[in-house]
Protein backbone atom coordinates (compact mmCIF):
# COMPACT_ATOMS: atom_id res chain seq x y z
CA UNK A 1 -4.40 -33.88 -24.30
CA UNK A 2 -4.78 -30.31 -24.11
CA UNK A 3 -8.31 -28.73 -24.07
CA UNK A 4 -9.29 -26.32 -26.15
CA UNK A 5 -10.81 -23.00 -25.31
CA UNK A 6 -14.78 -22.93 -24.58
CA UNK A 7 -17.25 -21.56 -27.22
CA UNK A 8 -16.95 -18.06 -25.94
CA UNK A 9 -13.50 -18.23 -26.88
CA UNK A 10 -12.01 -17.75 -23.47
CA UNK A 11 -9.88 -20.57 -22.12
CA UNK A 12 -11.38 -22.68 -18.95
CA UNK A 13 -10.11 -22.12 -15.80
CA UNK A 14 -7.60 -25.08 -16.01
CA UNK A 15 -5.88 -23.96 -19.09
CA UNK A 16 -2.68 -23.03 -18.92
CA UNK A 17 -2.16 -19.11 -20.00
CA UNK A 18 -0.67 -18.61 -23.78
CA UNK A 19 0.70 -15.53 -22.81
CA UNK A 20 2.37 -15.12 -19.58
CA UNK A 21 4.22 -11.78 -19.79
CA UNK A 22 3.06 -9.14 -22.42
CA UNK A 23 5.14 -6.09 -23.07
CA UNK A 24 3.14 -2.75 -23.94
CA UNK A 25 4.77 0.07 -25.61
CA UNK A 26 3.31 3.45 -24.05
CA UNK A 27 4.03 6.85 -25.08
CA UNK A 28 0.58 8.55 -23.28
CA UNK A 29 -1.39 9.01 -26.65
CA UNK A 30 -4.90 7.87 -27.34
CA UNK A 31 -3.47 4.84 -29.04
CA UNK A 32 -1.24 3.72 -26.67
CA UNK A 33 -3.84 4.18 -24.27
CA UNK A 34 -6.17 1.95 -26.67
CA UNK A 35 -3.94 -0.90 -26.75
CA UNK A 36 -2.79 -0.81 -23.38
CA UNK A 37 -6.28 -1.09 -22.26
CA UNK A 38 -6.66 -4.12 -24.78
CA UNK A 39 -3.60 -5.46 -23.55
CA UNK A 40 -4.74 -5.29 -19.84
CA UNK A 41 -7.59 -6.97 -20.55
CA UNK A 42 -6.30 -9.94 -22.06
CA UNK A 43 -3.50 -9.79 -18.98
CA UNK A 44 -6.14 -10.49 -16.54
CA UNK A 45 -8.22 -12.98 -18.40
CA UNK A 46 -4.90 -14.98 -19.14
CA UNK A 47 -3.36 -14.31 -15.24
CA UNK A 48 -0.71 -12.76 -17.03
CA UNK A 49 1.93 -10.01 -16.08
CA UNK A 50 2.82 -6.91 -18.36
CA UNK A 51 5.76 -4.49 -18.57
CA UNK A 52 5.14 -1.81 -19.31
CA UNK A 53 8.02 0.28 -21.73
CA UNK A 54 8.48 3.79 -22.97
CA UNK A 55 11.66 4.50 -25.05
CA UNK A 56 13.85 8.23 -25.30
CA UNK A 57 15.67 8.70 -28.22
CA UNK A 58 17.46 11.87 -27.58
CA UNK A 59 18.49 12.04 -30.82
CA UNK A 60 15.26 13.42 -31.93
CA UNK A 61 15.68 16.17 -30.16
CA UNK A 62 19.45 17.32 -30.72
CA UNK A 63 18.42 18.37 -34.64
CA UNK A 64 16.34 20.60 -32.54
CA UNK A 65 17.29 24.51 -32.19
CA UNK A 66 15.90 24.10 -28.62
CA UNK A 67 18.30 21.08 -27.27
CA UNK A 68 19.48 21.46 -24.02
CA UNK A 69 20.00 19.08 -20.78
CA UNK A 70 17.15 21.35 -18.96
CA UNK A 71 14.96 19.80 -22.23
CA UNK A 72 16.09 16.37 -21.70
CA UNK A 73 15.22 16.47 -17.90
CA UNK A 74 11.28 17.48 -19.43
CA UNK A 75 11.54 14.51 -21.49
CA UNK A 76 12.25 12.16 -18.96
CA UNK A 77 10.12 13.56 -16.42
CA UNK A 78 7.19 13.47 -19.05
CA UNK A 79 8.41 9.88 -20.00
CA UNK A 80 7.93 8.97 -15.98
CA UNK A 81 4.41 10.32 -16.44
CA UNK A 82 3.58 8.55 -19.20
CA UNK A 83 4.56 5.35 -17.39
CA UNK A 84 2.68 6.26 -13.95
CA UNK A 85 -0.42 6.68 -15.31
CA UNK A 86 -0.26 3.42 -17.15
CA UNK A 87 0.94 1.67 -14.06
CA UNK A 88 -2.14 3.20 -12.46
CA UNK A 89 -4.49 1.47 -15.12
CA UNK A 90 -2.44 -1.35 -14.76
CA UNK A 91 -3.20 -1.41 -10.95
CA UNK A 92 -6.61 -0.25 -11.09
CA UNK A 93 -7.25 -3.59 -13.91
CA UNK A 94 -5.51 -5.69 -11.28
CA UNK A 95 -3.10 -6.84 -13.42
CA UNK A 96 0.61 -6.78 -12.13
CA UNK A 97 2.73 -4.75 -13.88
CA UNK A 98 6.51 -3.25 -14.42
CA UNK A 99 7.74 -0.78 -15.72
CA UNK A 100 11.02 0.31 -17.81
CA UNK A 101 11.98 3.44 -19.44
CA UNK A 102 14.84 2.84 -22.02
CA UNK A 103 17.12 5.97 -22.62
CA UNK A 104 19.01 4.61 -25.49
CA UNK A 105 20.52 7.56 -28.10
CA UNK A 106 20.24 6.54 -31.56
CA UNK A 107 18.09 3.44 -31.48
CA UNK A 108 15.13 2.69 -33.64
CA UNK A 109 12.40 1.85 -32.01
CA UNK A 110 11.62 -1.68 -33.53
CA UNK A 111 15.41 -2.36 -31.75
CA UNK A 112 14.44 -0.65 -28.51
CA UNK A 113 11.16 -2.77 -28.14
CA UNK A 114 12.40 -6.05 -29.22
CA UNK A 115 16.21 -6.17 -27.20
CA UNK A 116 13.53 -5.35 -24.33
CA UNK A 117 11.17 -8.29 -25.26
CA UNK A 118 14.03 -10.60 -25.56
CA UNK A 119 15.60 -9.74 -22.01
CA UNK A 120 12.57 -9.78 -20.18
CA UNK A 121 10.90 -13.23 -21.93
CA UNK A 122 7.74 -11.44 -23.11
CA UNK A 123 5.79 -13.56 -25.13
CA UNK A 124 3.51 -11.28 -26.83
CA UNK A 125 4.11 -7.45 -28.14
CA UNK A 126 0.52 -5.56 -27.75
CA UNK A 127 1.08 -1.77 -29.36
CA UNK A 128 -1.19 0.65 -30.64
CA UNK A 129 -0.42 1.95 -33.92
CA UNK A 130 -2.07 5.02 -36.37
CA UNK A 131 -2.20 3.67 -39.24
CA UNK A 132 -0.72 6.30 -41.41
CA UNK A 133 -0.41 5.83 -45.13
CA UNK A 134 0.62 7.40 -48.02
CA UNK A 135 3.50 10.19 -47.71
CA UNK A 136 2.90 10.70 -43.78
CA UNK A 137 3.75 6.92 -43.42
CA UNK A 138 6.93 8.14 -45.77
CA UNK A 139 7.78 11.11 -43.97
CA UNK A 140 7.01 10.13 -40.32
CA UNK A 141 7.59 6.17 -40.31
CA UNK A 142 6.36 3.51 -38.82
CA UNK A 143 6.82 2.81 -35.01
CA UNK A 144 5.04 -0.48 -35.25
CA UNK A 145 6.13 -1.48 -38.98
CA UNK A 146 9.83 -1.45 -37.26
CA UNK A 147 8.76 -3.64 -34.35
CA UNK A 148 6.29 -5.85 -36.65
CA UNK A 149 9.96 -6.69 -38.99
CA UNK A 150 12.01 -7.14 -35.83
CA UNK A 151 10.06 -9.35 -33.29
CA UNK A 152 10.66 -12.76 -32.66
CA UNK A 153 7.78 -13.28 -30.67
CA UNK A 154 3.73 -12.79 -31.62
CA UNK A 155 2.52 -8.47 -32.21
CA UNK A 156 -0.49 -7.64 -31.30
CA UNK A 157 -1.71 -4.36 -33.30
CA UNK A 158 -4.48 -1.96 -31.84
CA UNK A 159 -5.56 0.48 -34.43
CA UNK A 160 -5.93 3.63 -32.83
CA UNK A 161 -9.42 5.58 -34.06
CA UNK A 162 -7.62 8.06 -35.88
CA UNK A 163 -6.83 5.65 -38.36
C-alpha cells in the first residue's frame, strides 16, 4: 500500500518522488526567477532533476526595423545568460540540472515548451506567469495560457508579484 505524505505535507523519506524531472521555462525576469526558485525547491525535496529551457523566436524580431544577424547573435548570447545564471541557482540549490535553448522560428511558445516536455519525459511544467488581464492580456498574450491549453502533463503556475 502506498503511504501517504506526513502531516507537514512533505513525503517520508521512503516515498517514491511524484515528480522526477520538472521542466522550467526561464527568460531572466523576476517571474521566471520566482518560479524557478519554487521549482528548485520542490526539485530537491522530491530528489528530482530539472531542465532548464529558454525559447528564441526570431520571428519577433524580423517585424523589427532593427533585424539583423549581428541582433540575433545578442539574442542568443543573452538567451545563454539567461540560462547560466539559472544553472547557477540550480547548482547552488543542489539540484541537478540541464539546460536547452530552443531556436525554433515561428513557434508559439505553448508548442515550444510542450514538444520539449514530451521529448525529455518531464512530468511537471513549473512557469512563472504575470498575470495580465484585460486588453494587455489581448494585446500581449499569454505565454503560460498557451502552455496551460497544450500540456499533457501537470503546470505548475507561479504568479509573479507584479500581478
Amino acid at each position: 500500500m502506498p503511504r501517504l505524505p506526513d502531516h507537514a505535507g512533505y513525503f517520508n523519506q521512503t516515498e517514491t518522488a511524484m515528480f522526477k524531472r520538472i521542466l522550467v521555462p526561464v527568460d531572466g525576469s523576476a517571474t521566471s526567477r520566482k518560479a524557478l526558485t519554487q521549482a528548485l525547491q520542490l526539485a530537491r525535496e522530491q530528489g528530482s532533476s530539472v531542465r532548464l529551457l529558454h525559447a528564441i523566436d526570431e520571428l519577433v524580431y524580423v517585424n523589427t526595423y532593427s533585424y539583423s544577424p549581428e541582433l540575433m547573435e545578442e539574442v542568443r548570447t543573452a538567451a545563454a545568460k539567461v540560462l547560466g545564471d539559472a544553472l547557477e541557482m540550480a547548482k547552488s540549490a543542489g539540484v541537478a540540472a540541464d539546460t536547452q535553448l530552443v531556436d525554433q522560428p515561428a513557434q508559439r511558445l505553448g508548442a515550444t515548451v510542450t514538444k520539449e516536455a514530451a521529448d525529455w519525459g518531464a512530468d511537471l511544467i513549473v512557469l512563472g506567469t504575470h498575470g495580465r488581464r484585460g486588453i494587455s492580456r489581448l494585446v500581449m498574450g499569454s505565454g503560460a495560457d498557451q502552455i496551460l491549453r497544450e500540456a499533457t502533463v501537470p503546470v505548475l503556475t507561479i504568479r509573479g508579484d507584479d500581478s
